[in-house]
N, C-alpha and C. Protein backbone atom coordinates (compact mmCIF):
# COMPACT_ATOMS: atom_id res chain seq x y z
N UNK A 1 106.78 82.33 68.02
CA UNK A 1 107.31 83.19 69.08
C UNK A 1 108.09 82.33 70.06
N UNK A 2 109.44 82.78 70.37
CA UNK A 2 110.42 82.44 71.50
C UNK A 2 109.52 82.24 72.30
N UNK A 3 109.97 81.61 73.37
CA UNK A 3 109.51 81.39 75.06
C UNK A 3 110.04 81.94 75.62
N UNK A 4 111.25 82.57 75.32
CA UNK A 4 111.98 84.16 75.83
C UNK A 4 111.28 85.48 75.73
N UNK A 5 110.17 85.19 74.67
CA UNK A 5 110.14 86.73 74.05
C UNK A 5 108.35 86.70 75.00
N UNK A 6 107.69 85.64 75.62
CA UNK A 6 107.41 86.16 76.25
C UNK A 6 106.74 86.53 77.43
N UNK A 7 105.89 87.21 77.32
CA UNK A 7 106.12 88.45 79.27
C UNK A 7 105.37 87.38 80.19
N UNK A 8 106.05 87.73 81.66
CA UNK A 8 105.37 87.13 82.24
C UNK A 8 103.52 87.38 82.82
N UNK A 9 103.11 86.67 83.50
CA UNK A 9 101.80 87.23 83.64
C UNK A 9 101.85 88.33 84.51
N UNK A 10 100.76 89.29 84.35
CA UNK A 10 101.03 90.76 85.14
C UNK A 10 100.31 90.50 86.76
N UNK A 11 100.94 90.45 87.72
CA UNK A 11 100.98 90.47 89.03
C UNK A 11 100.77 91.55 89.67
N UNK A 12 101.21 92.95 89.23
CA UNK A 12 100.59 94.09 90.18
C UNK A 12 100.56 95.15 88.43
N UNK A 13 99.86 96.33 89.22
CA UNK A 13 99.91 97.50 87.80
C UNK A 13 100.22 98.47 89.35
N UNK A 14 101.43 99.21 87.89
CA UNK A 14 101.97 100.75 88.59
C UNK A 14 101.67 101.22 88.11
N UNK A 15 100.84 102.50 88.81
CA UNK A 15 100.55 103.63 87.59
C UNK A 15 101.25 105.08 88.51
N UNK A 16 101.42 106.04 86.99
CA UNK A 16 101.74 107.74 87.83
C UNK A 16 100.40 108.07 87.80
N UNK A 17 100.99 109.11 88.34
CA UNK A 17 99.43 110.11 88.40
C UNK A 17 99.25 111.52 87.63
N UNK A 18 100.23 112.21 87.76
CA UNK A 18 99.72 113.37 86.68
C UNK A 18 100.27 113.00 85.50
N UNK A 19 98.95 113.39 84.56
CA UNK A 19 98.82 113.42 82.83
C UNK A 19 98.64 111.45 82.65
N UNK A 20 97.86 110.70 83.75
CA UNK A 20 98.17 109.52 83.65
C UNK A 20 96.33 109.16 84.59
N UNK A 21 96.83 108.75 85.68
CA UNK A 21 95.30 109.52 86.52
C UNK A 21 94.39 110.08 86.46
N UNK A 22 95.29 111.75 86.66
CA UNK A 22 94.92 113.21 86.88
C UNK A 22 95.41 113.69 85.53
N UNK A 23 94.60 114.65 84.53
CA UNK A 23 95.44 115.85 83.90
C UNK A 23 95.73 117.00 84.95
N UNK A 24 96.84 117.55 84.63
CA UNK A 24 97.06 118.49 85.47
C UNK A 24 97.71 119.86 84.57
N UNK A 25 97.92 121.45 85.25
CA UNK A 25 98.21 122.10 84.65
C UNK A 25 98.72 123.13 85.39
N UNK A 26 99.98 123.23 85.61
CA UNK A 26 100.49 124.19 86.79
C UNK A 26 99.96 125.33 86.41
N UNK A 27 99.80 125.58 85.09
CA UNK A 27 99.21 127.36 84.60
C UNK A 27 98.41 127.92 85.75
N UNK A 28 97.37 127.07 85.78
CA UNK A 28 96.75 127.30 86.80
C UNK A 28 96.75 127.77 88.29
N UNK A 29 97.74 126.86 88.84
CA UNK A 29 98.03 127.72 90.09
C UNK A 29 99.12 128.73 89.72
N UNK A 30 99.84 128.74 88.77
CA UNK A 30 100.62 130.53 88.96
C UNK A 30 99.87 131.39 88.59
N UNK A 31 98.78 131.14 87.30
CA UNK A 31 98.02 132.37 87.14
C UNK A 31 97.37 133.13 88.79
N UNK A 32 97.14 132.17 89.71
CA UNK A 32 96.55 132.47 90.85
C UNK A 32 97.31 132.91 91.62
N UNK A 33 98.43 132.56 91.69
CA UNK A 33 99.74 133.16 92.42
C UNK A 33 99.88 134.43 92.15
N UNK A 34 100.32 134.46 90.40
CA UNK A 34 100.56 135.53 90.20
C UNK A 34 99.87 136.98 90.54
N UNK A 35 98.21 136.70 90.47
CA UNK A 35 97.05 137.98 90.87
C UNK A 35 97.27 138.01 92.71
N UNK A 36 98.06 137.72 93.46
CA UNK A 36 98.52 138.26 95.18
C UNK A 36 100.15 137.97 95.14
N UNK A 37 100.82 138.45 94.05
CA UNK A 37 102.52 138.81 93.85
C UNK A 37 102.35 139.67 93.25
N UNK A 38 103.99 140.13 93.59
CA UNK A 38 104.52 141.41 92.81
C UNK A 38 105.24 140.66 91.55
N UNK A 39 105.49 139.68 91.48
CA UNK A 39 105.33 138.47 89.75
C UNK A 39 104.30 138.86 89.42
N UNK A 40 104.33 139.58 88.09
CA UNK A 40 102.95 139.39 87.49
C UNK A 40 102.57 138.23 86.57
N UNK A 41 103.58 137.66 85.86
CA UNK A 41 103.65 137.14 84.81
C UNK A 41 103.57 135.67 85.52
N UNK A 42 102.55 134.74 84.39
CA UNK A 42 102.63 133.26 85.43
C UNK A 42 104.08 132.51 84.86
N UNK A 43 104.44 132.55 83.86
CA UNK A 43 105.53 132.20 83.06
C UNK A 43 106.94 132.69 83.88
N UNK A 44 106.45 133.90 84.28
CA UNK A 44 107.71 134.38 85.57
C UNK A 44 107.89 133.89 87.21
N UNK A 45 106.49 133.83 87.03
CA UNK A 45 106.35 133.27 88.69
C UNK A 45 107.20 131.82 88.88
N UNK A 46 106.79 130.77 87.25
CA UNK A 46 107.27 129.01 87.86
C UNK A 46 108.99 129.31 87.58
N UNK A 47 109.36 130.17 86.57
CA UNK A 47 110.75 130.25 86.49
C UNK A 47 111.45 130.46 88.15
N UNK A 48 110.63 131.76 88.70
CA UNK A 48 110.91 131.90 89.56
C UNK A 48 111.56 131.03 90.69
N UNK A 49 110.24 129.93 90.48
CA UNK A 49 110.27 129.40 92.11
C UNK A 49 110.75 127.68 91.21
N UNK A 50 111.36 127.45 90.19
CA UNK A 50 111.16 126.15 89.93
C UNK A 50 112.08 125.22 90.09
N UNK A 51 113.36 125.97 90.92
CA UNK A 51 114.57 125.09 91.56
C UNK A 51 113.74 124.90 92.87
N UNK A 52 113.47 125.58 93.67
CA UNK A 52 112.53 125.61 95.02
C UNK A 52 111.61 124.05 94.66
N UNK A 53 110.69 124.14 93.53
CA UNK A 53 109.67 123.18 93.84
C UNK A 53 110.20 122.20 92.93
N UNK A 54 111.49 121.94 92.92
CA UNK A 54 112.21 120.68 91.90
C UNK A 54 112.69 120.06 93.94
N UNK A 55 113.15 120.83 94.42
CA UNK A 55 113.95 120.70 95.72
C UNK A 55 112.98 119.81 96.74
N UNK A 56 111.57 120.45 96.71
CA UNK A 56 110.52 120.22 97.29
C UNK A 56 110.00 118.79 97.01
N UNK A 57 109.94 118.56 95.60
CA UNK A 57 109.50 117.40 95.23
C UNK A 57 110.15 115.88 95.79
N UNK A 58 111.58 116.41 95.43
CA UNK A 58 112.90 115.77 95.53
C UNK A 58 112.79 115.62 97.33
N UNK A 59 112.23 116.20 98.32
CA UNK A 59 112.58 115.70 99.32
C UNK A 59 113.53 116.42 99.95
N UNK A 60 114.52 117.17 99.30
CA UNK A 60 115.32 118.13 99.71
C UNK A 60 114.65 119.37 100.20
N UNK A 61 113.80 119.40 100.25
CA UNK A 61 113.56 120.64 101.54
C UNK A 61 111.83 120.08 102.15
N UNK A 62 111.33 120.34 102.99
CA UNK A 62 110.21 120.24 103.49
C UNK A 62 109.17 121.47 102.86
N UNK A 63 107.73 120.93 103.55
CA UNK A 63 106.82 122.08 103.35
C UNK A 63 106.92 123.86 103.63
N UNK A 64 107.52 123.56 104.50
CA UNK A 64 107.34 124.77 105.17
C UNK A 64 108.93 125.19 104.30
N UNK A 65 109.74 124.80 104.13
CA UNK A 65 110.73 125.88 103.51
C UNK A 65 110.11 126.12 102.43
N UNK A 66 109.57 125.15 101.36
CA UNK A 66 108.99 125.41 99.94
C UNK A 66 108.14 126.37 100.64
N UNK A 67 107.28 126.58 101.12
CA UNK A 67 106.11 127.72 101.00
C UNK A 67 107.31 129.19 101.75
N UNK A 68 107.86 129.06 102.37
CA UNK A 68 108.89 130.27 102.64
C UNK A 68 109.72 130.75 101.28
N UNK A 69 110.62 129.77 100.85
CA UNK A 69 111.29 130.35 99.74
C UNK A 69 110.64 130.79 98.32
N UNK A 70 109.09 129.93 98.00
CA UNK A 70 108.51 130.85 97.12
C UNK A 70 107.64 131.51 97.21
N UNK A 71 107.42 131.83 98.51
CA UNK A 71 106.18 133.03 99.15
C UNK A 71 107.61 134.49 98.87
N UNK A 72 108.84 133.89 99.46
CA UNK A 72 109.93 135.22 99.64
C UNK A 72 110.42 135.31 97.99
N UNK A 73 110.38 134.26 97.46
CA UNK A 73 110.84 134.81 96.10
C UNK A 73 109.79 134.98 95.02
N UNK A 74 108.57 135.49 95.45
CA UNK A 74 107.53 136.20 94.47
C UNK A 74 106.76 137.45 94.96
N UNK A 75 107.31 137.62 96.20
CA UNK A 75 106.82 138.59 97.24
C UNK A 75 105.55 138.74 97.19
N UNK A 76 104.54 137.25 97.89
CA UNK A 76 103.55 136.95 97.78
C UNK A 76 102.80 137.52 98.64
N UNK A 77 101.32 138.28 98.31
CA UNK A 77 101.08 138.88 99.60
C UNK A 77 99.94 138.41 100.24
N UNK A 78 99.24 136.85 99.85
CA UNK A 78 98.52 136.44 100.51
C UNK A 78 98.82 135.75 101.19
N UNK A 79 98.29 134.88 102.28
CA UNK A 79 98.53 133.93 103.25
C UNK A 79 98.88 132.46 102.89
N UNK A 80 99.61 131.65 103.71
CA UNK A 80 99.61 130.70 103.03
C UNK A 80 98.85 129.83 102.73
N UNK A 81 97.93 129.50 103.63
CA UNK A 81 96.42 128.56 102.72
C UNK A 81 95.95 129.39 101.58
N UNK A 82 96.26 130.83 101.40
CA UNK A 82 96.00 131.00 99.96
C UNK A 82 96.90 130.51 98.81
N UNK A 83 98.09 130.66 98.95
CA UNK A 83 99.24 129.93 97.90
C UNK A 83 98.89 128.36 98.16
N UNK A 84 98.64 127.25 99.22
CA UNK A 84 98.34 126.04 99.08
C UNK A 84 97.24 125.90 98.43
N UNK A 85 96.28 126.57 98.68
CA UNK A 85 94.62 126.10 97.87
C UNK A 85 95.22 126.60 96.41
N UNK A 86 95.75 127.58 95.70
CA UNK A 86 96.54 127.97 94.26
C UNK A 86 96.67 126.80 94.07
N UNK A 87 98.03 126.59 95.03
CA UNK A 87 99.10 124.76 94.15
C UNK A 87 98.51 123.88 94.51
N UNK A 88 97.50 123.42 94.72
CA UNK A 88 96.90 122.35 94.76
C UNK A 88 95.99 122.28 93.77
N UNK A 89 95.07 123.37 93.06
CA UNK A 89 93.95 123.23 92.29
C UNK A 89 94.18 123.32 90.85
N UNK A 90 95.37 122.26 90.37
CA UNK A 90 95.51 122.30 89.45
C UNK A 90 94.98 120.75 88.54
N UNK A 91 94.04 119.82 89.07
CA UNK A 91 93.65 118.72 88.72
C UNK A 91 92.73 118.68 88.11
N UNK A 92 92.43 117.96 86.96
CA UNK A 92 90.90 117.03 86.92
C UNK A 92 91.29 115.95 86.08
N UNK A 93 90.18 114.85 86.53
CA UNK A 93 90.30 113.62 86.51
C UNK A 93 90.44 112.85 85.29
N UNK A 94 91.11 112.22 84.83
CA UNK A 94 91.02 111.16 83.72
C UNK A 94 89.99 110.35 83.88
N UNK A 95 88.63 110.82 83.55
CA UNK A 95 87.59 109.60 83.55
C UNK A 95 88.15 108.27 83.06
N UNK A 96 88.29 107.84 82.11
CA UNK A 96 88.69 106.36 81.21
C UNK A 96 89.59 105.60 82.22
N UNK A 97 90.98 106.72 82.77
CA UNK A 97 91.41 105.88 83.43
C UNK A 97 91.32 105.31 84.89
N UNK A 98 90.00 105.97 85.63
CA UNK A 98 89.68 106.10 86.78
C UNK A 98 88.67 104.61 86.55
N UNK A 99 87.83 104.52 85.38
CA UNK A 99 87.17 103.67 85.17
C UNK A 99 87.94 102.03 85.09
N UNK A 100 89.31 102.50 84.50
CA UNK A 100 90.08 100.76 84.69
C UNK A 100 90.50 100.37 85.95
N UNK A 101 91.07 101.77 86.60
CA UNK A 101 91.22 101.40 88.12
C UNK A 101 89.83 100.65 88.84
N UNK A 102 88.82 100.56 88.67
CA UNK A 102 88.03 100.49 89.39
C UNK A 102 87.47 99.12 89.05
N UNK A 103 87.95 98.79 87.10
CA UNK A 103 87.59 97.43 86.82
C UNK A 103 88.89 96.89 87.00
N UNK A 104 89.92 97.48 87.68
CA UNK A 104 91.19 95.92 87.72
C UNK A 104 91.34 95.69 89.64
N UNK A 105 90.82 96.78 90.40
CA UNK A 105 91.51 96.73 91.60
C UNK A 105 90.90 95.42 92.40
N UNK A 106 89.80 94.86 92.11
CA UNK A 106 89.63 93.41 93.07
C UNK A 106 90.28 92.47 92.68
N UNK A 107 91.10 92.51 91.57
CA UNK A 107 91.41 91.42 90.37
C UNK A 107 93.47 91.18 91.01
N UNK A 108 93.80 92.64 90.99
CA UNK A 108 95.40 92.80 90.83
C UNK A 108 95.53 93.95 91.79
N UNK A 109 96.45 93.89 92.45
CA UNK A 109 97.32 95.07 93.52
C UNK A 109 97.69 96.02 92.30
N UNK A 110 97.02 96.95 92.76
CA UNK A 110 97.59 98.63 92.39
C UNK A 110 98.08 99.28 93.36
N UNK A 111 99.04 99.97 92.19
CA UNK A 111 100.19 101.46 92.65
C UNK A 111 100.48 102.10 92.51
N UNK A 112 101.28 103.30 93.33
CA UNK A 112 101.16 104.68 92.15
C UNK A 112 102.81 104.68 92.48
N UNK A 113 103.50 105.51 91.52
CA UNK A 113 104.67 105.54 91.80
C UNK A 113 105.12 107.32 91.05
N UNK A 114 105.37 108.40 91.69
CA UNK A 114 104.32 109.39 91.31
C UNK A 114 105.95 110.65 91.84
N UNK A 115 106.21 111.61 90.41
CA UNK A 115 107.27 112.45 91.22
C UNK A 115 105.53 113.72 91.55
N UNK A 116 105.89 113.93 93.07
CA UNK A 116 105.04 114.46 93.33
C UNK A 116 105.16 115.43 94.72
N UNK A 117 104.67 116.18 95.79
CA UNK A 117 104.99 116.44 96.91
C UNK A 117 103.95 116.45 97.62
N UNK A 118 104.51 116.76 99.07
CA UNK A 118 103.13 115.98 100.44
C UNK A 118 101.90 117.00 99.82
N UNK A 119 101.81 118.20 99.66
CA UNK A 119 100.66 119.21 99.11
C UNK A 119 99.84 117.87 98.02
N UNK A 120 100.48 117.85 97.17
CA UNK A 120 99.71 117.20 96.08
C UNK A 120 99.11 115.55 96.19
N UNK A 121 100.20 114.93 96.96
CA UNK A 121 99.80 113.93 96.96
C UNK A 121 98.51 113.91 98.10
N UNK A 122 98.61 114.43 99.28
CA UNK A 122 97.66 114.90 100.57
C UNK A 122 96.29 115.12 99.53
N UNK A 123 96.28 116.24 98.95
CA UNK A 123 95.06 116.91 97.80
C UNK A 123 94.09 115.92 97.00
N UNK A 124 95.35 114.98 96.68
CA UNK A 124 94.53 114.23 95.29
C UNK A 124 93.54 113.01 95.93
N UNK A 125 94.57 112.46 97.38
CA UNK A 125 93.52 111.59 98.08
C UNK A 125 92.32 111.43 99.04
N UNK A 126 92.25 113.63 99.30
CA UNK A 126 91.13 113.45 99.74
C UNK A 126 90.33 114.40 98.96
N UNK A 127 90.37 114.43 97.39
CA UNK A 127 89.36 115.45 96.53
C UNK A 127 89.14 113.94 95.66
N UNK A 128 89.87 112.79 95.77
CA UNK A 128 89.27 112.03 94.25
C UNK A 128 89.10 110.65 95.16
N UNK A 129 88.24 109.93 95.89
CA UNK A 129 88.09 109.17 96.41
C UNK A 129 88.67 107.45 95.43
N UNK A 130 88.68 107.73 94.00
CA UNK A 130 89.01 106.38 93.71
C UNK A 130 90.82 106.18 93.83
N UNK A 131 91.43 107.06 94.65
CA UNK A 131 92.83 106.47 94.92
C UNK A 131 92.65 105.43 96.21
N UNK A 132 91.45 105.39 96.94
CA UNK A 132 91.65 104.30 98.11
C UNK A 132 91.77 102.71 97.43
N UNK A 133 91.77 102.65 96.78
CA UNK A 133 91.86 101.13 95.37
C UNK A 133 93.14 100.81 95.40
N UNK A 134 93.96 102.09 95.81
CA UNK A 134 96.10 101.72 95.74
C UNK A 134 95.80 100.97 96.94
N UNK A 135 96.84 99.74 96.38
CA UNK A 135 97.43 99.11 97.75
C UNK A 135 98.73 99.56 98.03
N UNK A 136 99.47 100.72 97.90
CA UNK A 136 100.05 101.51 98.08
C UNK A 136 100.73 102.54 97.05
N UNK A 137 101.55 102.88 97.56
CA UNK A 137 102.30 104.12 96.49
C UNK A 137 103.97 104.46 96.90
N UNK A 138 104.71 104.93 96.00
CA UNK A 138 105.96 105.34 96.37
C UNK A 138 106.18 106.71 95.90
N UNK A 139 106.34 107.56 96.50
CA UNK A 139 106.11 109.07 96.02
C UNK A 139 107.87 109.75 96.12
N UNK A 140 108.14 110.26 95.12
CA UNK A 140 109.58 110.69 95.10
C UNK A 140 109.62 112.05 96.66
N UNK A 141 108.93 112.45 96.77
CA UNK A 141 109.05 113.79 98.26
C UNK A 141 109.41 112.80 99.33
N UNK A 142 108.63 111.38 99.58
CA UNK A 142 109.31 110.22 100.25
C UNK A 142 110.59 109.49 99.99
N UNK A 143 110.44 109.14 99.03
CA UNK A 143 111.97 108.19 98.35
C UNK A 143 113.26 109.15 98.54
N UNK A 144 113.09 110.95 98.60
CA UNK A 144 114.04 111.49 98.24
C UNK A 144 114.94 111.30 97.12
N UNK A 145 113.98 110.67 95.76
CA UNK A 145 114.50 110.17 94.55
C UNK A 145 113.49 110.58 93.64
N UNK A 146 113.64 110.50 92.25
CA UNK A 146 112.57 111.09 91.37
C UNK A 146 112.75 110.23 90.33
N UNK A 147 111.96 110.16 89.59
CA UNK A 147 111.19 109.24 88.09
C UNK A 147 112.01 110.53 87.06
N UNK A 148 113.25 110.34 85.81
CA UNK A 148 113.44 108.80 85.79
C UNK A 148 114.74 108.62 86.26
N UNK A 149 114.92 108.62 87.37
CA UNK A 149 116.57 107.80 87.71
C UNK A 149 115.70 106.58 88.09
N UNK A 150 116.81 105.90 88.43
CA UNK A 150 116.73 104.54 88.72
C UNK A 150 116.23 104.52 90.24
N UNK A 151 116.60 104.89 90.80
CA UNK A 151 116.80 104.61 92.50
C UNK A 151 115.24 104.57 92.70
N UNK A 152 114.31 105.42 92.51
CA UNK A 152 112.32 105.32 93.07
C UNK A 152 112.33 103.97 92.59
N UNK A 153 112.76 103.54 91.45
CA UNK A 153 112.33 102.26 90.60
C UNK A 153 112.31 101.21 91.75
N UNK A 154 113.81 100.96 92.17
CA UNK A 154 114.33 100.22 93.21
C UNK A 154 113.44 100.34 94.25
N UNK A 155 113.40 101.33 95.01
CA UNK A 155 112.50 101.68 96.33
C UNK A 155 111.31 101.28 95.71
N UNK A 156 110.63 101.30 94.89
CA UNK A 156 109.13 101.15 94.88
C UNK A 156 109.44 99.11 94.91
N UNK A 157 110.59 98.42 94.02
CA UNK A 157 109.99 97.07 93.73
C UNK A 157 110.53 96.82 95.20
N UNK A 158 111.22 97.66 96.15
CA UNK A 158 111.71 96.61 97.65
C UNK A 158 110.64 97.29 98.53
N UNK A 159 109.97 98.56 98.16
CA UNK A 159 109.01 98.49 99.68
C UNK A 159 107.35 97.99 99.47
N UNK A 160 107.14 97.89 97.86
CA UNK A 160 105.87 97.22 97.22
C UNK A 160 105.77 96.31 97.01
N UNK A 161 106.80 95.56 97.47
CA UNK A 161 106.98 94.43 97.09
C UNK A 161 107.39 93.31 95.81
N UNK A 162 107.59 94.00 95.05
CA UNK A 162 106.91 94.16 93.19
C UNK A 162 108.53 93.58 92.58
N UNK A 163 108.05 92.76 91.62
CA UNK A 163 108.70 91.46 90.29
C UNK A 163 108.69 92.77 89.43
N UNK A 164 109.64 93.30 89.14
CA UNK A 164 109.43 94.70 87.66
C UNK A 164 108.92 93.17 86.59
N UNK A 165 109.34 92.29 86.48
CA UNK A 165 109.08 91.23 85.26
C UNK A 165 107.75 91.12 84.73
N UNK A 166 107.33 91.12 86.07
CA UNK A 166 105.49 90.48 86.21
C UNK A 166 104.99 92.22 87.03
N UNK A 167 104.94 93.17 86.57
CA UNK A 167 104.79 94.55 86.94
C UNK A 167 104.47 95.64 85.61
N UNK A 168 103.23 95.86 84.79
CA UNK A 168 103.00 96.55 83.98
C UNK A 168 103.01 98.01 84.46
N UNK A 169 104.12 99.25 84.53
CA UNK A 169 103.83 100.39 84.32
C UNK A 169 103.59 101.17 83.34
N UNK A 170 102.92 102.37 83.95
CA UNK A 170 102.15 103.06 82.80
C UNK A 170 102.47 104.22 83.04
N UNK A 171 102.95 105.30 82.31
CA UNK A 171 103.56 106.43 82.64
C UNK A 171 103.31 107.15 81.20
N UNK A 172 103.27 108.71 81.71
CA UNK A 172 102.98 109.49 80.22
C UNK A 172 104.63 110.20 79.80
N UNK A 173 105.67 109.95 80.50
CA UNK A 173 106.77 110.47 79.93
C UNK A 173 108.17 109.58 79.17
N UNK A 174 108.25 109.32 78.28
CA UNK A 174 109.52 108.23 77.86
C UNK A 174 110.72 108.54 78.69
N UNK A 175 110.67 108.99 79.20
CA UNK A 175 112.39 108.87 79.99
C UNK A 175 112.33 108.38 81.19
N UNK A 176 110.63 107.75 81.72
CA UNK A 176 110.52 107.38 83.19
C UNK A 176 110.49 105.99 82.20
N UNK A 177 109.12 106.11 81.19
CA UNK A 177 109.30 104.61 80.39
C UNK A 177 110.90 103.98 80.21
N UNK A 178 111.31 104.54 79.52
CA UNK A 178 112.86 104.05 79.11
C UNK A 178 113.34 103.37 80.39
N UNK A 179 113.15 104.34 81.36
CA UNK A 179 113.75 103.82 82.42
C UNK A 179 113.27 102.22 83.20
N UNK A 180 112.36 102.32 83.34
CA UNK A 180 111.50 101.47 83.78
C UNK A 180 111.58 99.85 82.40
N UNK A 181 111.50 100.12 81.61
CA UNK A 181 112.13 98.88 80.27
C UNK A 181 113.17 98.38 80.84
N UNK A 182 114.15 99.77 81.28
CA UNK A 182 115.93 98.77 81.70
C UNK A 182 115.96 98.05 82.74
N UNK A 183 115.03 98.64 83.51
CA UNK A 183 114.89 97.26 84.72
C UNK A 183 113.99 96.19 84.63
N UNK A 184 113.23 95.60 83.60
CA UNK A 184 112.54 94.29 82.99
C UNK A 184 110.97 94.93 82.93
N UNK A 185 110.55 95.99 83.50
CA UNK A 185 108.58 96.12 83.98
C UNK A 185 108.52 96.17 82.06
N UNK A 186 107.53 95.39 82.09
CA UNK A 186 106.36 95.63 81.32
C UNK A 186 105.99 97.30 81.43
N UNK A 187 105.89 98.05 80.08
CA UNK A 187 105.54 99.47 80.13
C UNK A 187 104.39 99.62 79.21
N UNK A 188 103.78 100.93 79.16
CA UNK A 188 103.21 101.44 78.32
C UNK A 188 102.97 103.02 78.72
N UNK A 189 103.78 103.47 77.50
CA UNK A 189 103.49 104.92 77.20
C UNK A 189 102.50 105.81 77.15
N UNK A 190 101.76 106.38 78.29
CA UNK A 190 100.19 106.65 77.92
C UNK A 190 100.40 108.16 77.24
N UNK A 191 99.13 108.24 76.65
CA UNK A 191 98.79 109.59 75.58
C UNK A 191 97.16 109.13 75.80
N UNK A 192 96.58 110.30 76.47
CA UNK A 192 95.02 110.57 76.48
C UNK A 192 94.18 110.56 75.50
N UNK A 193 94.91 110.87 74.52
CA UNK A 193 94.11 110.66 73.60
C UNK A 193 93.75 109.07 72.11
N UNK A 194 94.87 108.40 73.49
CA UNK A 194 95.11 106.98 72.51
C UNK A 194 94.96 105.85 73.55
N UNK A 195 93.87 105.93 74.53
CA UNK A 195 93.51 105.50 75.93
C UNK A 195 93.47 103.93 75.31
N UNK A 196 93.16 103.86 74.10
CA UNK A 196 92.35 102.42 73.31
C UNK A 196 93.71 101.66 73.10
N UNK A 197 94.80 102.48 72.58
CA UNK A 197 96.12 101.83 72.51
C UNK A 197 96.28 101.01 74.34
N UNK A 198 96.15 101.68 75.11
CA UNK A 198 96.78 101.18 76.36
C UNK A 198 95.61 99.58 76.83
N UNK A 199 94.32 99.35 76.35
CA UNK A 199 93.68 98.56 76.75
C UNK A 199 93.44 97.26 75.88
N UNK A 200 94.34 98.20 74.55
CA UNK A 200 94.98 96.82 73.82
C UNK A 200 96.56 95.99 73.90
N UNK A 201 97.11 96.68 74.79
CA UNK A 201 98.12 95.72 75.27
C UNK A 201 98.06 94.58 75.86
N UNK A 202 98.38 93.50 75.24
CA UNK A 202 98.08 92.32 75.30
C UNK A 202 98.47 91.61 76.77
N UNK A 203 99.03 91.94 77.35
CA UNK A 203 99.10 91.55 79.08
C UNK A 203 98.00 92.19 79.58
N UNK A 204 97.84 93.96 79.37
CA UNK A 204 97.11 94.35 80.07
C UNK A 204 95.70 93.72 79.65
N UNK A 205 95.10 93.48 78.71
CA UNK A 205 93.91 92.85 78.24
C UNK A 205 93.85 92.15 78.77
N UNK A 206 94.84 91.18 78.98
CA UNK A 206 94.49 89.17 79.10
C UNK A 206 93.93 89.70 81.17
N UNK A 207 94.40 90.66 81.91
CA UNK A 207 94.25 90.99 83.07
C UNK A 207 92.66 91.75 83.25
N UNK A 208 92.85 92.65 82.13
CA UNK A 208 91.26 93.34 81.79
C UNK A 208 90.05 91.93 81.97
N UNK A 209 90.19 90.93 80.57
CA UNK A 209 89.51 90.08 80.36
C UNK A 209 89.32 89.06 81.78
N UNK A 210 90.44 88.49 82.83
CA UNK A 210 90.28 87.87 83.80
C UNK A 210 89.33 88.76 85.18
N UNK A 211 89.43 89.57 84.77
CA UNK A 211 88.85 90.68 85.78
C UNK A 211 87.30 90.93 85.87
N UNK A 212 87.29 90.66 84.24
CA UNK A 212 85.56 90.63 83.70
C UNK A 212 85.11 89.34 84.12
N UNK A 213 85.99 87.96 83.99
CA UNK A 213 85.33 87.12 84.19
C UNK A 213 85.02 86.43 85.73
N UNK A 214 86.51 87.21 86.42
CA UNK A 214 86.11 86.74 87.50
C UNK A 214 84.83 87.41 88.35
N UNK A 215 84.37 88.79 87.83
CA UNK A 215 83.10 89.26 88.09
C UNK A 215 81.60 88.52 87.72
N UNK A 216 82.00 87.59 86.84
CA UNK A 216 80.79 86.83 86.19
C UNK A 216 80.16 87.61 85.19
């Protein structure tokens, strides 16, 4: 093997959070939407509102317009802590991967780098206590940028500080992966059901294994 070909040692881990973290499942909050709208259909409701909460995510509009424009475009007739408690309760936890967070965070700086909005991200850190382990995060509703363009990439390695070289992310979609390859990070493609693939990547291991030992 080249001395080109290879990686440097891993210095921080980025991780996303939904289908990575968290599984998540919007079904869920439109089915709930949908039973206090005149939308009946949950399949109708996200069509509905899904330039609104692309806008929302993106930073282009705030809370309060997102809960106006898809409270007015589903002619919702409950209140709005009822539509927030809906879009928020769409989580549960990735045990396996909650468990590596917890064996790498004294070892290596963790991060989340997450297209997400203030509702969700607000939700997840005070219903799942093992996100206090991030030594920070870059959230696209902040960046006013989204996973996969390039630009969050940028914002996350200048305000996290972060070497993409010496930076293993982990993401469940190839077009944030892809993205994230063209700027040098170390990646891996997660799939839940191939958790064993991700803890045999040979950076991430050699970091696993230093982590065990520096515990004794």
């Amino acid at each position: 093997m080249s001395a080109e070909s290879i990686s440097p040692p891993i210095r921080a881990v980025l991780f996303d959070i939904g289908n990575v973290l968290l599984k998540f499942d919007f079904g869920l909050a439109m089915a709930k939407t949908a039973a206090l709208s005149e939308v009946r259909d949950s399949l109708d409701v996200l069509a509905r509102i899904e330039r609104v909460k692309i806008a929302y995510e993106d930073g282009q509009i705030d809370r309060a317009a997102f809960l106006r424009a898809a409270i007015d475009a589903l002619r919702y007739r409950g209140s709005e802590a009822e539509f927030i408690s809906a879009w928020e309760d769409i989580f549960e936890p990735n045990e396996p991967m909650i468990a590596l967070v917890e064996q790498l965070h004294t070892h290596v700086p963790l991060y989340l780098l997450s297209n997400t909005s203030d509702v969700h991200r607000d939700y997840v850190f005070r219903q799942y206590p093992f996100f206090a382990r991030f030594a920070g995060g870059v959230y696209s509703y902040e960046a006013r940028a989204s996973k996969p363009g390039r630009a969050i990439f940028e914002i996350a390695c200048r305000d996290l500080r972060l070497e993409a070289a010496s930076t293993f992310f982990i993401d469940d979609l190839l077009p944030n992966i892809d993205t994230a390859r063209s700027l040098g990070f170390q990646v891996h493609h997660y799939h839940f059901d191939e958790h064993s693939k991700l803890l045999a990547e040979p950076a991430l291991a050699a970091v696993i294994a230093a982590a065990k030992a520096a515990r004794g």
